[in-house]
Every structure is written in C-alpha cells, then in structure tokens.
Protein backbone atom coordinates (compact mmCIF):
# COMPACT_ATOMS: atom_id res chain seq x y z
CA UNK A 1 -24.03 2.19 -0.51
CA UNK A 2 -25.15 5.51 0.85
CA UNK A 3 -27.55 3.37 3.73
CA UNK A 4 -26.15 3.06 6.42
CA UNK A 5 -26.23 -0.85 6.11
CA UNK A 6 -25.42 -2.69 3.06
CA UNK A 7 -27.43 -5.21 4.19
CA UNK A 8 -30.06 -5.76 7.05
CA UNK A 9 -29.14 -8.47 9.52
CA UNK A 10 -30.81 -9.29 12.36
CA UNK A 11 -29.23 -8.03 16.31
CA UNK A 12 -27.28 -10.94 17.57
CA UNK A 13 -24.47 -12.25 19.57
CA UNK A 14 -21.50 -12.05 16.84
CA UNK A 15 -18.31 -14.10 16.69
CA UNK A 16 -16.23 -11.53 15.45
CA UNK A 17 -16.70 -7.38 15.57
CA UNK A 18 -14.39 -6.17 12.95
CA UNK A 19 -13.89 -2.24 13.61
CA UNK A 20 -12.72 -0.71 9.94
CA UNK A 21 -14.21 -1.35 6.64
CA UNK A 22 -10.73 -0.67 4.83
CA UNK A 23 -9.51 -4.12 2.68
CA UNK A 24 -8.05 -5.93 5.74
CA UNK A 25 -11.39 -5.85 7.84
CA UNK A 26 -13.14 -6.54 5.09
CA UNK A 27 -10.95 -9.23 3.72
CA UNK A 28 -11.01 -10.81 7.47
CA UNK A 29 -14.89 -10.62 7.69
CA UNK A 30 -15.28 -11.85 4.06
CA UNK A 31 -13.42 -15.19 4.82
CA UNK A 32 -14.83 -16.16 8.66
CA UNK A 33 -18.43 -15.85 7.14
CA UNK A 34 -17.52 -18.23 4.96
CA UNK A 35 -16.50 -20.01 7.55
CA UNK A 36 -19.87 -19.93 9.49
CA UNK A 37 -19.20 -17.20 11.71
CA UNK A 38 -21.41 -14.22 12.29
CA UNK A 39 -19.07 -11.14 11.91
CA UNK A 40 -20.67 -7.45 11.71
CA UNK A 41 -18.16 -4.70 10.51
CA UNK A 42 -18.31 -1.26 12.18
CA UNK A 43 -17.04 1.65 9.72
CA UNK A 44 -17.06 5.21 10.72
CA UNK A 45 -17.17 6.15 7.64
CA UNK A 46 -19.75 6.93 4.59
CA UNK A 47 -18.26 4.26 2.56
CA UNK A 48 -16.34 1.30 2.17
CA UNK A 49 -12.57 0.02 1.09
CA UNK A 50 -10.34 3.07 2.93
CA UNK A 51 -7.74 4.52 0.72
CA UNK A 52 -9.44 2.57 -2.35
CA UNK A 53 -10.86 5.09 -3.89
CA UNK A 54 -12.02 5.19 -7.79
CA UNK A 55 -13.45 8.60 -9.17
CA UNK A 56 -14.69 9.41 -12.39
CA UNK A 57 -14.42 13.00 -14.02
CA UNK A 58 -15.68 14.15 -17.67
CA UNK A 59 -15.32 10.27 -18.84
CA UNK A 60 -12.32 9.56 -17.39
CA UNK A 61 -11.85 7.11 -14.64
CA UNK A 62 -8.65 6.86 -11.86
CA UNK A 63 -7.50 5.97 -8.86
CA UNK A 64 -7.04 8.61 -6.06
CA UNK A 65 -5.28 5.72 -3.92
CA UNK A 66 -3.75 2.65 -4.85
CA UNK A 67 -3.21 2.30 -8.12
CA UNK A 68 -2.75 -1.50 -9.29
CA UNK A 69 -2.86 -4.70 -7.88
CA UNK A 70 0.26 -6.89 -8.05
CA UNK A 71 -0.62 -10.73 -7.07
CA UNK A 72 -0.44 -14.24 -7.82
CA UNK A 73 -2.61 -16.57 -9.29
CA UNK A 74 -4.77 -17.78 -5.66
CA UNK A 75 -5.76 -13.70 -5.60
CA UNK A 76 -6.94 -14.22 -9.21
CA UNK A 77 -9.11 -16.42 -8.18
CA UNK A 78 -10.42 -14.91 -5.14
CA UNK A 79 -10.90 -11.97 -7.55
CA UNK A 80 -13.01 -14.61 -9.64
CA UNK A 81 -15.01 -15.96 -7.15
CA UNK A 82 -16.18 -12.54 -6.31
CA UNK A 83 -17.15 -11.95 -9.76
CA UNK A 84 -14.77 -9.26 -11.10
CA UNK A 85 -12.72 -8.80 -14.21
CA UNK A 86 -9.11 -8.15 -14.11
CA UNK A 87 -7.67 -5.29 -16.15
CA UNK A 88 -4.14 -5.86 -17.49
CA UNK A 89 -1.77 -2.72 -18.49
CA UNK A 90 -0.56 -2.08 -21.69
CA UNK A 91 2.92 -3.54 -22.73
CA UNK A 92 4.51 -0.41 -22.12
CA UNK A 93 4.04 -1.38 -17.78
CA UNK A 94 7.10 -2.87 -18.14
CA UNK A 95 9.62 -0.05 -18.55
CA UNK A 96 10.32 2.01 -15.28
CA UNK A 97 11.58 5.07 -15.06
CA UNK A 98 14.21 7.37 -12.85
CA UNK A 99 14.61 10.66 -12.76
CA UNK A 100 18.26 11.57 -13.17
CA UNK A 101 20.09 14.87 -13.42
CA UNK A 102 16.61 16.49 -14.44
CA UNK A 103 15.44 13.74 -16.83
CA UNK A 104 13.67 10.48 -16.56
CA UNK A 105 16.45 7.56 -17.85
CA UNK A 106 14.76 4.25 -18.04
CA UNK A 107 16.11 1.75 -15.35
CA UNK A 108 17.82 -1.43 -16.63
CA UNK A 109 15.58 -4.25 -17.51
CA UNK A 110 17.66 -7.44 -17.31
CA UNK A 111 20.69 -8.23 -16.76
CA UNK A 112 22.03 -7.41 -19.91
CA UNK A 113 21.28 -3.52 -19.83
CA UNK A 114 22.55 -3.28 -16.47
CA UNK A 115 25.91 -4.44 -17.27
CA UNK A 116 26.12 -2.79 -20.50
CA UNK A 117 23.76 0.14 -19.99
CA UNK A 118 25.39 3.52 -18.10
CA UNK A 119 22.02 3.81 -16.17
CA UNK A 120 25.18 2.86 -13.08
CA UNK A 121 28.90 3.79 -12.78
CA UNK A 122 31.41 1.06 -13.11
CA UNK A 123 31.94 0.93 -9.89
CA UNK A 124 28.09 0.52 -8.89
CA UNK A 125 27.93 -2.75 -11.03
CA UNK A 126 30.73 -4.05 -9.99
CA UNK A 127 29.37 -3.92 -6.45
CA UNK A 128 26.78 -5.66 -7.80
CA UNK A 129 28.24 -8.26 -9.44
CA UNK A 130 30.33 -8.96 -6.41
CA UNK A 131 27.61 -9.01 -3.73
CA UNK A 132 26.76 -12.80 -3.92
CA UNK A 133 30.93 -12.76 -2.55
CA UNK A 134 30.64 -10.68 -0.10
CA UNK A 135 29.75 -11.83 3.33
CA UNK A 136 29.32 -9.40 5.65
CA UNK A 137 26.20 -8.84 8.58
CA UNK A 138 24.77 -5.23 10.11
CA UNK A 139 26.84 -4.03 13.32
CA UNK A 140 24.07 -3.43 15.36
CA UNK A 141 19.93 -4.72 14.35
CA UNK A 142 17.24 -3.15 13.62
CA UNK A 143 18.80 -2.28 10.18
CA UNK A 144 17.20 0.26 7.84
CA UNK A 145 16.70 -0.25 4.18
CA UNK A 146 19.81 2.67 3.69
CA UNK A 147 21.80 0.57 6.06
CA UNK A 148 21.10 -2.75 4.44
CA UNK A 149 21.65 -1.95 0.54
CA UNK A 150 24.68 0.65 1.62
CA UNK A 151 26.34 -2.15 2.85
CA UNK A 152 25.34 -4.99 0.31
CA UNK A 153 25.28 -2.86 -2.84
CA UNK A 154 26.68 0.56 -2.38
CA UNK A 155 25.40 4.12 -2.14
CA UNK A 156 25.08 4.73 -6.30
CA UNK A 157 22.41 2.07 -5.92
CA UNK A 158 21.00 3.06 -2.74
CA UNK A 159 20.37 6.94 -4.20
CA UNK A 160 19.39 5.96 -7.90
CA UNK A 161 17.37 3.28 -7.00
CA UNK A 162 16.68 2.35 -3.65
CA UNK A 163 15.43 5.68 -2.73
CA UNK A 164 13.11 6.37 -5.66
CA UNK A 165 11.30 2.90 -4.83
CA UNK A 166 10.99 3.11 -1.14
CA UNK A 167 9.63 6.99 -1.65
CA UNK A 168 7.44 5.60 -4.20
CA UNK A 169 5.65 2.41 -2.94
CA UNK A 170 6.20 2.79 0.74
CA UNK A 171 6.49 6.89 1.03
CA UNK A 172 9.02 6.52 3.12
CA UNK A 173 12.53 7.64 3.55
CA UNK A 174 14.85 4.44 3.58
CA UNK A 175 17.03 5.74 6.41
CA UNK A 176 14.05 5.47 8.42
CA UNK A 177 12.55 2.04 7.24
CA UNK A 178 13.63 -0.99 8.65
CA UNK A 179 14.39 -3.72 5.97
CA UNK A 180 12.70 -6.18 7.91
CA UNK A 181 9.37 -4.68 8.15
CA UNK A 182 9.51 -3.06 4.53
CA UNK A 183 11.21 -5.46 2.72
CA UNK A 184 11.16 -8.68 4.93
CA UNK A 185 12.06 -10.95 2.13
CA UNK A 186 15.22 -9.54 1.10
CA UNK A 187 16.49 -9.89 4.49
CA UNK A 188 15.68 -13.26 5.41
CA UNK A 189 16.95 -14.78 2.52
CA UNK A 190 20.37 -12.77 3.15
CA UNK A 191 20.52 -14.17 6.73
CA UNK A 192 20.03 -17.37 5.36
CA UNK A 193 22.18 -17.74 2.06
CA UNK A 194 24.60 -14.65 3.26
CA UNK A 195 23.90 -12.67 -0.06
CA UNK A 196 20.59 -11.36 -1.56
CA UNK A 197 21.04 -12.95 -5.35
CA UNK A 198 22.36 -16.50 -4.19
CA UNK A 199 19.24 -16.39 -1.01
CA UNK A 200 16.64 -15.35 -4.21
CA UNK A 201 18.27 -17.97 -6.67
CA UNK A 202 17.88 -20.17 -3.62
CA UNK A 203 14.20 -19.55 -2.83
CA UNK A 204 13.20 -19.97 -6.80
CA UNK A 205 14.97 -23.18 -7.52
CA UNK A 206 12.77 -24.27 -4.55
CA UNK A 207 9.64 -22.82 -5.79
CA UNK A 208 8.93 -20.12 -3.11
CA UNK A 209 9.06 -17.20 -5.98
CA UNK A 210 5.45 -16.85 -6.31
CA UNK A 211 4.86 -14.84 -9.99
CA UNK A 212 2.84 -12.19 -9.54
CA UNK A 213 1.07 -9.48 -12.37
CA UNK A 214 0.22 -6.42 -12.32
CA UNK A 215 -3.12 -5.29 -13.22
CA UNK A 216 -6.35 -3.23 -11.89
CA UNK A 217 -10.28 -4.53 -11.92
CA UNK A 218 -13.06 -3.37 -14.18
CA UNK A 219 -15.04 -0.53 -13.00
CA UNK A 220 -11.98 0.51 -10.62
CA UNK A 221 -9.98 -1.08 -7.79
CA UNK A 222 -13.28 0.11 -5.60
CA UNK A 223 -14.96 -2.45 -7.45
CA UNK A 224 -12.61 -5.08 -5.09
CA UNK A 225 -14.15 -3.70 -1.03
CA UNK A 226 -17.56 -3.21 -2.57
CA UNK A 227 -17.88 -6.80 -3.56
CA UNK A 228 -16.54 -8.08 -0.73
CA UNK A 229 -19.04 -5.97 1.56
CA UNK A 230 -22.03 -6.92 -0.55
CA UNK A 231 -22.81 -10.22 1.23
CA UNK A 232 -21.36 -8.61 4.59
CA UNK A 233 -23.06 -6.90 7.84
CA UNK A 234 -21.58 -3.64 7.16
CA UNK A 235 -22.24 -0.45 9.45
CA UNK A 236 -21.54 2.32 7.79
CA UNK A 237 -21.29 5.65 9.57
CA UNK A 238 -20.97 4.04 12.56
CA UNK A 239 -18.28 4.64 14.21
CA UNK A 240 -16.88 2.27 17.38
CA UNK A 241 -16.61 4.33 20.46
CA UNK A 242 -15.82 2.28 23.42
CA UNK A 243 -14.34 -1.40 24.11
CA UNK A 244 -14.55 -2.94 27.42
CA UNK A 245 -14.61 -6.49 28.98
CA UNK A 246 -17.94 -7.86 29.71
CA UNK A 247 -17.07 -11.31 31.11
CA UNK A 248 -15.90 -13.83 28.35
CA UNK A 249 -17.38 -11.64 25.77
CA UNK A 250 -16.17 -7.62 24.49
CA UNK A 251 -18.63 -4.99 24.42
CA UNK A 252 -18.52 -2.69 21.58
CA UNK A 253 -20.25 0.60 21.79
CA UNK A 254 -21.53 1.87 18.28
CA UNK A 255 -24.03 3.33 16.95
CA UNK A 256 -25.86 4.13 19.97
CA UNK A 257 -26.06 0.41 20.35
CA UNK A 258 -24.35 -1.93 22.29
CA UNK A 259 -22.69 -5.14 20.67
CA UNK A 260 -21.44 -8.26 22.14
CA UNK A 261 -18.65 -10.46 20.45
CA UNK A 262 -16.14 -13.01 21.49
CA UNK A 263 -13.35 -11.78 18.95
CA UNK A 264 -12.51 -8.16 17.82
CA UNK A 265 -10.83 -7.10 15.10
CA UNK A 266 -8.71 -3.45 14.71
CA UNK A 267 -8.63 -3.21 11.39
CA UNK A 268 -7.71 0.67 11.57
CA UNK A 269 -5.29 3.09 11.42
CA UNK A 270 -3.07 2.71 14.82
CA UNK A 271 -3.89 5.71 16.22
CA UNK A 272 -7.71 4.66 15.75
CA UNK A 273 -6.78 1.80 17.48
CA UNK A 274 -4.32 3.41 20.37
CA UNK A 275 -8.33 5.62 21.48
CA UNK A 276 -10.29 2.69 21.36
CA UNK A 277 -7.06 0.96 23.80
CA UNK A 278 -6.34 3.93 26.35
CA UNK A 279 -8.62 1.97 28.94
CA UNK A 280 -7.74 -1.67 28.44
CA UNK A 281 -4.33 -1.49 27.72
CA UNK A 282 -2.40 1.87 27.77
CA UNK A 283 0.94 0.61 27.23
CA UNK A 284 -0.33 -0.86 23.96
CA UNK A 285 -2.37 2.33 23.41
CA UNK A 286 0.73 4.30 23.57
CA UNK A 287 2.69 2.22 20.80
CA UNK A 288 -0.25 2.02 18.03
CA UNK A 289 0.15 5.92 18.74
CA UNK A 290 3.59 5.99 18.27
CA UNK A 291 3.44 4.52 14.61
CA UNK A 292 3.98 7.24 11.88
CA UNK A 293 2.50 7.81 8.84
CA UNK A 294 3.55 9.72 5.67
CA UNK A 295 1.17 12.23 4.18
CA UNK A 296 0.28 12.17 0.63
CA UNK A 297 -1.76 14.31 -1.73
CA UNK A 298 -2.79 12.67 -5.52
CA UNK A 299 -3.26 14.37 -8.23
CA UNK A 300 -4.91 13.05 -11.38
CA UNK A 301 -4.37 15.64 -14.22
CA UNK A 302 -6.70 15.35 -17.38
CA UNK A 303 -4.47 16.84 -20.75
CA UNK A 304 -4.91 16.68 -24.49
CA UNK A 305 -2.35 14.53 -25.84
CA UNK A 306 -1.36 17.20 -28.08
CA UNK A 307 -0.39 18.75 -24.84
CA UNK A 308 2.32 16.61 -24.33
CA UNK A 309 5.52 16.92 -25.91
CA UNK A 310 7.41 14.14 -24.05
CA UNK A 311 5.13 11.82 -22.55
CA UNK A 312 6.85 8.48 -21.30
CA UNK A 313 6.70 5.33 -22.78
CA UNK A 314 6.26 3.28 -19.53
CA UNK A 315 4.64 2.92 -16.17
CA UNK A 316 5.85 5.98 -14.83
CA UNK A 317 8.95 7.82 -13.19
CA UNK A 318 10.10 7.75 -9.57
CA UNK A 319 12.02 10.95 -8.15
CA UNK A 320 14.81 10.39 -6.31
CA UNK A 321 14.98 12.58 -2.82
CA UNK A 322 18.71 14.35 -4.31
CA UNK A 323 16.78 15.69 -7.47
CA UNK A 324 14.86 18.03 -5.78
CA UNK A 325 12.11 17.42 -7.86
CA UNK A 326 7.90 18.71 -6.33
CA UNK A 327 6.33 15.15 -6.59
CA UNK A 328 7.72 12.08 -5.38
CA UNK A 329 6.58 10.60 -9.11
CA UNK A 330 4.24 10.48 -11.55
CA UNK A 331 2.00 7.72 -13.60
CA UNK A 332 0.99 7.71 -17.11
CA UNK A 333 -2.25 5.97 -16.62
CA UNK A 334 -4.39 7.03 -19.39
CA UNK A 335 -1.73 5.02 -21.42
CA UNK A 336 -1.35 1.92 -18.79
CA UNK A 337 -5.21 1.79 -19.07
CA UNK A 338 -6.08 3.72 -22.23
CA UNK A 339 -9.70 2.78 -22.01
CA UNK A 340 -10.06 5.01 -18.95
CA UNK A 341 -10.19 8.64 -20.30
CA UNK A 342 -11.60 10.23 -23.44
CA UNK A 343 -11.02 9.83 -27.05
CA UNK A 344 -7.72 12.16 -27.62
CA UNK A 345 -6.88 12.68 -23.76
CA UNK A 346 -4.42 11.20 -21.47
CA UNK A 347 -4.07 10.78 -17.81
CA UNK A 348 -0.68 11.71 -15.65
CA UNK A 349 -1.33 11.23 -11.74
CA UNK A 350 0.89 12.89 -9.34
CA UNK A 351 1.67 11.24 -5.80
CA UNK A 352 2.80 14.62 -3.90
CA UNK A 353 4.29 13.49 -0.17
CA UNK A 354 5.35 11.02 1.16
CA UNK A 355 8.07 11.15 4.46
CA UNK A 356 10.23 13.22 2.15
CA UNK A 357 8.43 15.61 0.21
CA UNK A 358 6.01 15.83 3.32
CA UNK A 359 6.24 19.65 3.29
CA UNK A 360 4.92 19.55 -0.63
CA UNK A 361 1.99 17.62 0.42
CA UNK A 362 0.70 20.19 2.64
CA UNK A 363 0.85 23.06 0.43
CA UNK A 364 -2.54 24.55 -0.30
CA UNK A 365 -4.33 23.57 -3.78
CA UNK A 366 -3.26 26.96 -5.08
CA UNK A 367 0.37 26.44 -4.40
CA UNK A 368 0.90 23.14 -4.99
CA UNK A 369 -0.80 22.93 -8.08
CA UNK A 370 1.18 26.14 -9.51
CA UNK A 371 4.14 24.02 -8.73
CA UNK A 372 3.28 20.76 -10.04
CA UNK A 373 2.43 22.41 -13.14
CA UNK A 374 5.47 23.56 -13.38
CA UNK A 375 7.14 20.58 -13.04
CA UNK A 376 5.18 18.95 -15.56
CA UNK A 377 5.80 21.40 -18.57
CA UNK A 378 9.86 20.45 -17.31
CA UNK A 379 9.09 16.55 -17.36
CA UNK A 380 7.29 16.03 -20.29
CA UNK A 381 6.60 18.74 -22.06
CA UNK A 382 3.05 19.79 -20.94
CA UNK A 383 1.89 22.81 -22.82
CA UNK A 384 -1.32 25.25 -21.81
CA UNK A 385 -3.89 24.36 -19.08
CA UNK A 386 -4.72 21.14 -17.65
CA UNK A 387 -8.22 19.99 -19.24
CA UNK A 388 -9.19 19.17 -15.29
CA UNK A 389 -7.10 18.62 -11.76
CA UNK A 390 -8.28 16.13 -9.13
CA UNK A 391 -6.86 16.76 -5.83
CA UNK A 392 -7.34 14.19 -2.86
CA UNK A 393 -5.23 14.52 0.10
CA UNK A 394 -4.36 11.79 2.37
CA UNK A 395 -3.07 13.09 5.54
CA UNK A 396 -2.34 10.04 6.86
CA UNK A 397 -1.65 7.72 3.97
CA UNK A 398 0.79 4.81 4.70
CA UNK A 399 2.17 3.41 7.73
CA UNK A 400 6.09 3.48 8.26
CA UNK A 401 7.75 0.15 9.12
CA UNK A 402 10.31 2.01 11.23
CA UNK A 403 11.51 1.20 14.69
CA UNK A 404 7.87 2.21 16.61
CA UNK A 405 6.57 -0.89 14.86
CA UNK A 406 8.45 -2.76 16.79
CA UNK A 407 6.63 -2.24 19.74
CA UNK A 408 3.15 -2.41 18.44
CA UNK A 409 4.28 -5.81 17.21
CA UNK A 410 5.08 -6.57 20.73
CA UNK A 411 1.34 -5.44 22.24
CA UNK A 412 -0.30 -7.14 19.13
CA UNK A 413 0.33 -9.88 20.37
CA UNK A 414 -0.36 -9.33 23.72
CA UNK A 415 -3.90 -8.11 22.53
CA UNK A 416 -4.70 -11.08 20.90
CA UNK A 417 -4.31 -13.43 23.88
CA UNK A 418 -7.10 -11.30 25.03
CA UNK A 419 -9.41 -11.77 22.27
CA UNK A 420 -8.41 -8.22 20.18
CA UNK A 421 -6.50 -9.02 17.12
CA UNK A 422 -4.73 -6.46 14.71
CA UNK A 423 -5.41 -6.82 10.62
CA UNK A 424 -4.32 -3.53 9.79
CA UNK A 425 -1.69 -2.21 6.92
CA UNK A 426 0.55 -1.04 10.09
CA UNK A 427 1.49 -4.43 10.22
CA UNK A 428 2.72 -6.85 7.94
CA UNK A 429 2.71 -5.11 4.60
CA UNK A 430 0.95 -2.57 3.25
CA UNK A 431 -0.22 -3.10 0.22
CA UNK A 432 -3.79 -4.31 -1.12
CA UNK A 433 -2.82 -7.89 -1.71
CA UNK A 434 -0.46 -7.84 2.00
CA UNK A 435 -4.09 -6.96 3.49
CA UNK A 436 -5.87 -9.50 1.82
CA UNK A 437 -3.57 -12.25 2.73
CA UNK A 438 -3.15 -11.22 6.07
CA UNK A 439 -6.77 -11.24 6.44
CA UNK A 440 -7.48 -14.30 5.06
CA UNK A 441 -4.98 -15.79 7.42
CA UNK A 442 -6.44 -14.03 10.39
CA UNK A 443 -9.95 -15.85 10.02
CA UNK A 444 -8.58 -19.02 9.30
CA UNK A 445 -7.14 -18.69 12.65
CA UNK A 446 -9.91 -17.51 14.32
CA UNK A 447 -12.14 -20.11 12.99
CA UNK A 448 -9.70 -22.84 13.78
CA UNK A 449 -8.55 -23.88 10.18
CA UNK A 450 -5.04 -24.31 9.14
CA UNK A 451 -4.67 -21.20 7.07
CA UNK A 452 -3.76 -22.08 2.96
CA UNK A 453 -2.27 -18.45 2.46
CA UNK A 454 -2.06 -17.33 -1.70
C-alpha cells in the first residue's frame, strides 16, 4: 500500500478515469471492471478509502471515521464476495441515548415506551399520535429538516430528537438541511400518503422497507476500500491536475503523465472537483464550490474500566445543540466491539464538530482535550488520566445537503452529458453504503446495464 501503485498495469487508452480513491470511486471502478472496462483510479493521496480510516494503538483497534456499516442483505454479499467478515455489535447497540437536562435518558424503543415512557411531554406524543391526521404541506419548498418535523411533529421532538440525530449522523444543523437531500425518504412518502407513519406503513406492506444491520468488518472498516483496490489500477499519490477536451476523448493530467479516457469520474470532495472545472465549466465550478462542509475532530479515548463510574449501556449518546454540551456525542465502542481493546480497558470515541459545535472542533489539542475531559468525568464518571488520546481532525468531514446542493445537482447533470460524471458523498447520501450503491449504479450505467441497485 505504501507504492505508489497497488498494482502494475500496463499504459493504455482507459474507459473510465476515476479521480478519488474514497469508497464511491472505488466502488464505481470496482463494478465497471467487472464489467470489462479498463478504469485507472487517480488518488492524491498516500492511501486509499478517504475518511475510512482504522488505527490501532497499544492493542486497541478504532475507527477515526465512520464508525459502522448499516446495510441490507445485497451489501452482505458484496462484502462476501470480496472476502471479508462482518462484525456484529453487542446486544447492548440497540439502546440509544439523549442527553437531557445534563444526563443521558435512553430514547424510547417501541411504541410502548414512547407512549408510556416520559422520555416526551404529553403534548409531544400526542402530536405524534395525531400526525397520520394531519394533512398539511410546507408554504414555500425547499423545506429543511426543522421545517419539516416542526410542522409534522412539533418542536419537543424536533429539539430532543431531531436535532441530536441530524448533529450526529449528518453534522449538520437541521435548520440548514433540506429534508429532501438528508432525509429523502421521509419526504417522499409524506408527499405521497400525506403523513410520514401511514407513507412508511405504506412502503412496508409493499415491501420497499429494505432491513438493514448494523455491524463493522474484521480487521476494521479499512479492510472494505483496501479490498476493493486490490484487483484495481490504483495511483496513489498522484494527484489529477488538469482536465481538458481532446476530441471525443478527456485528457487527464497526472502524475507527470498524460491519460486519455472516454468517461471521467469526480469522485471528490466538491471543491476538488469545482479546481479541476474552473476551465471547462465555471458555472459548475462555482456550485461544487459553493457546497459546505462541517468540520469534525474524533477522539478515541483509551480508559481502565475501573475508570468509569457510569459508563452507558448502549450504542452511545447524542447531544442535543440546547445542552450546551463540548462534543456533539460520544460512542462506547470498546463495549459495541469488546474484542477491540485490551483485557480490562474500554473505548469511548468523541465526534467534536460538526455545523454546530464547529468552533469546538477547531480548538487546539491542548484545549479541546482539557475540555472533553471534562465533560467526560460529568457524563460518565471518568476518574484520573486517560490511558491514551487519539486525535484526528477532519476539516472538511461531511457534505451538507442544504440549498447549494441544489445547484450542483443542476451542473451534475449537465457534466455528465459531457462525459464527467459525479459519484461523490456531496450527492445522494453520505454514508458508506449511499456511496457504494451509488457507485454501483453509476457503472452499470456507464457500461450500459440496467442497474440491480441493493
């Protein structure tokens, strides 16, 4: 992995350049070469899979990006037939947590504890209960996530649990985030049943509720982009610096080389892709630019369990934004995975950022360690010093679905009636398995196939 090829392939005209070697390029490359086309994969970087990142420290082994995989049975087998082993949590996955009034309160798990649970106010459940009644659309569109639950389910559930999620998963602020580019499915089956519970009940009596698990992979989630780039014409540290027309064909400029290819594929951050645009198509250029995305710094902190006087029994707990808590929330993988650390020891990692906490995520280590500390003596009960501290900072971790997408979606598709297609987590979900799919679909197209999507 530290050549600068994974494998050596001979010079050639290619099908397909794929610029990124993050999960959607390689996803995308993985699927046309099995389709018979010759792809190559240009990667600026030392290494392959993006913001997948598994490190190891003292025994212990974590994530310092994505944390688990949660997909259906068609990414199991993919997963298979790339020879990996899935990793399931321990029972205790199942119960979530929310911090409320200084304390993590563990959010209803059925039906029955949110009705009879006080997790909500009276008046928060009967909103609830009531929503399948009420008909009502947005005044104006796009909506936001905030705009979309306030008016089907009420602020109490927009602030104790809307907001901890979207911070959490998307590291966004839901008065930002558009519903329909964060979470698409909610809204459609609104517009189409006129209330979120009778659109889902809807969808699964006609079988489009796909189940889907969550779990992680042997030897790491890195394990996932280093298998699919084994049997791939990867360039790593090779960054793309140029794109221009050469007659039918696009000339890509890396490496000190020059590369011919039908196809391209931006499978970047946007504003990788709004440089490599400025001279073939500004006005796309300047949206990719436009998109923002939310900073975030992870910390994975190594502790004795005898450290821990309240550790939670669960996933994790999400901070809501009105809190005023340091970290947007914390994991307690070494018990999700307990394999993963040292006899005795336990793992808690920290996602510090996100759109709001964006100010914690730039503090320097001294700072924002002192204060993460602090909060997690408060939370659970963390006595002395940390046995170890991990620290990797994302500056520019995940892509917000809010109105600038918009117009990127608009010179996407302008760009790929030119032969430069988008597979990037700035579009169309951002999470591992939304990249894989979106790949996979991507080369099916390209290669001509009707696309058989998971």
């Amino acid at each position: 992995m530290n050549d600068n090829t994974l494998q050596t392939f001979p010079l050639s005209p290619l099908h397909v350049a794929v610029v990124g070697a993050g999960i959607s390029g390689l996803s995308v490359a993985w699927f046309m070469a099995g389709q018979g086309m010759t792809v190559r994969v240009f990667e600026s970087g030392e290494r392959v899979g993006g913001k997948i990142r598994t490190l190891g420290q003292n025994g212990a082994l974590f994530e310092a990006g994505p944390n688990t995989l949660m997909a259906g049975d068609a990414h199991l087998a993919w997963l298979a037939e790339l020879g990996l082993q899935v990793e399931y949590p321990s029972a205790q996955s199942r119960h979530r947590f929310v911090l409320s009034q200084g304390r993590y309160r563990r959010l209803p798990g059925g039906p029955g504890a949110l009705l009879f649970g006080d997790f909500f106010s009276m008046g928060a459940k009967w909103r609830m209960l009531s929503e399948p009644f009420r008909r009502n659309r947005p005044a104006t569109r796009p909506e936001t996530v905030a705009g979309f639950f306030r008016r089907r389910l009420g602020d109490e559930v927009l602030a104790k649990a809307v907001n901890p999620f979207v911070g959490g998963v998307f590291a966004g602020d839901p008065e930002q985030l558009l519903i329909d580019e964060t979470l698409g499915v909610l809204a459609e089956v609104e517009r189409t049943a006129g209330s979120i519970s009778g659109g889902m009940l809807r969808k699964a009596l006609k079988g489009g509720m796909q189940r889907r698990n969550t779990y992680s992979l042997s030897g790491g989630l890195e394990s996932l982009p280093r298998a699919l780039a084994r049997t791939l014409d990867v360039r790593l540290s090779c960054p793309v610096t140029a794109l221009r027309p050469s007659g039918a064909h696009w000339q890509v400029e890396a490496g000190g080389q020059s590369h011919l290819a039908e196809q391209v594929v931006l499978a970047l951050p946007a504003f990788g892709a709004a440089r490599l645009l400025e001279e073939i198509d500004a006005e796309a250029a300047a949206a990719f630019a436009a998109i923002r995305y939310a900073p975030m710094t992870v910390v994975v902190t190594r502790l004795r369990c005898t450290q821990v006087m309240r550790p939670l029994e669960g996933f994790g707990g999400l901070n809501p934004a009105a809190e005023g808590a340091f970290a947007a929330g914390h994991l307690m993988t070494g018990a999700l995975y307990p394999g993963r650390c040292a006899e005795g020891e336990m793992l808690i990692t920290s996602f510090v950022g996100g759109a709001q906490y964006a100010a914690h995520a730039a503090l320097a280590d001294e700072e924002l360690l002192a204060r993460l500390n602090r909060e997690l003596a408060d939370l659970f009960g963390v006595e002395g010093e940390a046995c170890g501290q991990v620290v990797v900072r994302w500056p520019e971790a995940i892509a917000q679905g809010s109105v600038e997408v918009l117009a990127a979606r608009v010179a996407a598709k302008r760009l790929a009636a030119r032969g430069i297609h988008v597979c990037a987590s700035f579009l169309d979900g951002v999470s591992v398995p939304d990249c894989m799919d979106k790949g996979k679909k991507l080369a099916l197209q390209l290669a001509g196939a009707s696309p058989s999507l998971p």
